[in-house]
Protein backbone atom coordinates (compact mmCIF):
# COMPACT_ATOMS: atom_id res chain seq x y z
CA UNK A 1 0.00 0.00 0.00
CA UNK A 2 1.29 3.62 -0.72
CA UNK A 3 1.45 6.07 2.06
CA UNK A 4 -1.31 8.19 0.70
CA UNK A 5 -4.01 5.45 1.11
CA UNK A 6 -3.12 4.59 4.32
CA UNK A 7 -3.15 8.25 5.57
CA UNK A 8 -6.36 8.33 4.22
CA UNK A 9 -7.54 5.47 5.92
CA UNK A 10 -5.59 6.00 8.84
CA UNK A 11 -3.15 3.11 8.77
CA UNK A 12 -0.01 3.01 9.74
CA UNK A 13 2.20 3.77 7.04
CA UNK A 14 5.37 1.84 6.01
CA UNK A 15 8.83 2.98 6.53
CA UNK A 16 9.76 4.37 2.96
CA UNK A 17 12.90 3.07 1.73
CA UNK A 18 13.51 4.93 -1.23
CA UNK A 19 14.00 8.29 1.66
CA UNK A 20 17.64 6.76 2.61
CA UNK A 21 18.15 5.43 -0.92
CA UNK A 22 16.92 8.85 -2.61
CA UNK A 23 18.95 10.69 0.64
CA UNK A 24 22.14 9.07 -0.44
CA UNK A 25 21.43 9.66 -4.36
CA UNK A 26 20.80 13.23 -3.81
CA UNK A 27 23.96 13.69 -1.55
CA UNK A 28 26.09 12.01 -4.42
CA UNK A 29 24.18 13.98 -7.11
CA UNK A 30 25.57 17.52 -4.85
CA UNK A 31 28.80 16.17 -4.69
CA UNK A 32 28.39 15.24 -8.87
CA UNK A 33 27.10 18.53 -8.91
CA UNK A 34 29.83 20.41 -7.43
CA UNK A 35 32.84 18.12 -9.03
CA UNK A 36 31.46 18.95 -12.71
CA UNK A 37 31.23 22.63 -11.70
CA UNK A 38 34.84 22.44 -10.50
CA UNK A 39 35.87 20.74 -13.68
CA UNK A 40 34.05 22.87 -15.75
CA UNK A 41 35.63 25.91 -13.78
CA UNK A 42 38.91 24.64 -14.90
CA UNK A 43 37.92 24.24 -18.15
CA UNK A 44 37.30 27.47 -18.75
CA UNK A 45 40.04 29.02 -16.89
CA UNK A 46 42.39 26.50 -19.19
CA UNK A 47 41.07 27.36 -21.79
CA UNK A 48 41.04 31.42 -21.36
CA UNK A 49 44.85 31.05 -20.54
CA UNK A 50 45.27 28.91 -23.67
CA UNK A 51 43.77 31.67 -25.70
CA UNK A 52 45.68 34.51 -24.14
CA UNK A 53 48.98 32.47 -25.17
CA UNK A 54 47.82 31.85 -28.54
CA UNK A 55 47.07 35.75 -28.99
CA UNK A 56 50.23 36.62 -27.57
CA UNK A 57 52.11 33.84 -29.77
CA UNK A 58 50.22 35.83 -32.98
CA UNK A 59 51.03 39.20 -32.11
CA UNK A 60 54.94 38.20 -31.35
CA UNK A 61 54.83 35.84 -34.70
CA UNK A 62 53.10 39.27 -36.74
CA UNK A 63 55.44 41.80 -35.17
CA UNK A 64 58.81 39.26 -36.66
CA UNK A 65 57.16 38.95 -39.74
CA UNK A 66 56.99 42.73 -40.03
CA UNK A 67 60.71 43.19 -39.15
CA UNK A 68 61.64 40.42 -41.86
CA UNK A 69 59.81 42.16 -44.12
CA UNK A 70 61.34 45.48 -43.40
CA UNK A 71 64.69 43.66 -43.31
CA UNK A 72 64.18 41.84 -46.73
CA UNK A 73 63.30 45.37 -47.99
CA UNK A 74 66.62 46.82 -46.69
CA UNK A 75 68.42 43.90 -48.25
CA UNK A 76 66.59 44.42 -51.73
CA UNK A 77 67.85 48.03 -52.11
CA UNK A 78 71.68 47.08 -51.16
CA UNK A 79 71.25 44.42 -53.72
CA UNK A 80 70.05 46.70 -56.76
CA UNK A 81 73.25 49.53 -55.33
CA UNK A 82 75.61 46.56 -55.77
CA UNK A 83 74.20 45.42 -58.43
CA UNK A 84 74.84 48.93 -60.53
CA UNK A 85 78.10 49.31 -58.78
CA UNK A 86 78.69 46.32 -60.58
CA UNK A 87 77.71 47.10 -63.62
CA UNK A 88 79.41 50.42 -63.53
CA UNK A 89 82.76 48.62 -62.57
CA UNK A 90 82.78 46.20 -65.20
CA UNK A 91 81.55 48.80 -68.20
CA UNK A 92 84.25 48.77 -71.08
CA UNK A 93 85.05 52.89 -70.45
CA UNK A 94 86.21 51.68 -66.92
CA UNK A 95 88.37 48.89 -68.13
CA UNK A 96 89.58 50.95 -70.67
CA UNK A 97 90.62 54.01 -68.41
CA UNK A 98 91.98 51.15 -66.19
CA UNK A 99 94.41 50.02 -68.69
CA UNK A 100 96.12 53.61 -69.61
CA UNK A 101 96.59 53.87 -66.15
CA UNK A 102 98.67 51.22 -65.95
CA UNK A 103 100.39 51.80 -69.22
CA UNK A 104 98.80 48.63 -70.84
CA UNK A 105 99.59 48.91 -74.49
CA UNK A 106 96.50 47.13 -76.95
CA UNK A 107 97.20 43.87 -78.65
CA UNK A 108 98.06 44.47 -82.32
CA UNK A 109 98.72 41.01 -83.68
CA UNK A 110 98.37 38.02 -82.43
CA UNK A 111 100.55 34.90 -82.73
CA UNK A 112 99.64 31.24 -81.40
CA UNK A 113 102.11 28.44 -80.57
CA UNK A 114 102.86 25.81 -83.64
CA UNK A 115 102.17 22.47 -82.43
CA UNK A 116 104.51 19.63 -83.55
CA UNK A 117 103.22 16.55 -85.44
CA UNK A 118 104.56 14.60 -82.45
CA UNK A 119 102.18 16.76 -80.08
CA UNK A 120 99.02 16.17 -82.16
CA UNK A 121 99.04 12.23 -81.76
């Protein structure tokens, strides 16, 4: 019998066993409760710092990437000034005006070694 018939029929009521059983499931449930909010609270604090590493990682990562570029830019321009210092150096006026200075007289005629019929066995 339930306990609500026998209050109405004034009975005496039997002792409920699901109270202890649902007692004990409730207390476990709190401390359930409370260990998933702990876990959770974690969670979120991990995973706040985690984000506040990765934006700190992508600023560092954007602000190199800026001085590379700036650096790479730097670097271009010295190239293209050695480049035409190069080209001036090397320009036939130059090598000419080179070789008066040094008294370098220009080759009129040309003469090769004769090779032997021994030599061209």
């Amino acid at each position: 019998m339930g306990n609500h018939f026998a209050l109405t029929y004034k009975l005496n009521t039997l002792p409920s066993r699901s109270r202890s059983k649902s007692g004990r499931s409730r207390n476990w449930l709190r401390l359930d409760t409370k260990a998933l909010a702990v876990a959770v609270f974690f969670a979120i604090i991990l995973s706040l710092v985690a984000y506040l590493v990765e934006v700190n990682t992508f600023s560092t990562k954007g602000f190199e990437i800026r001085t590379l570029q700036k650096q790479i830019e730097t670097l271009k321009q010295a190239q293209n000034q050695l480049q035409v210092q190069a080209a001036q150096l090397q320009s036939f006026q130059r090598i000419q005006g080179d070789s008066q200075i040094i008294n370098m007289v220009p080759v009129t005629s040309i003469s090769y070694i004769q090779t032997t019929a021994l030599s061209q066995r």
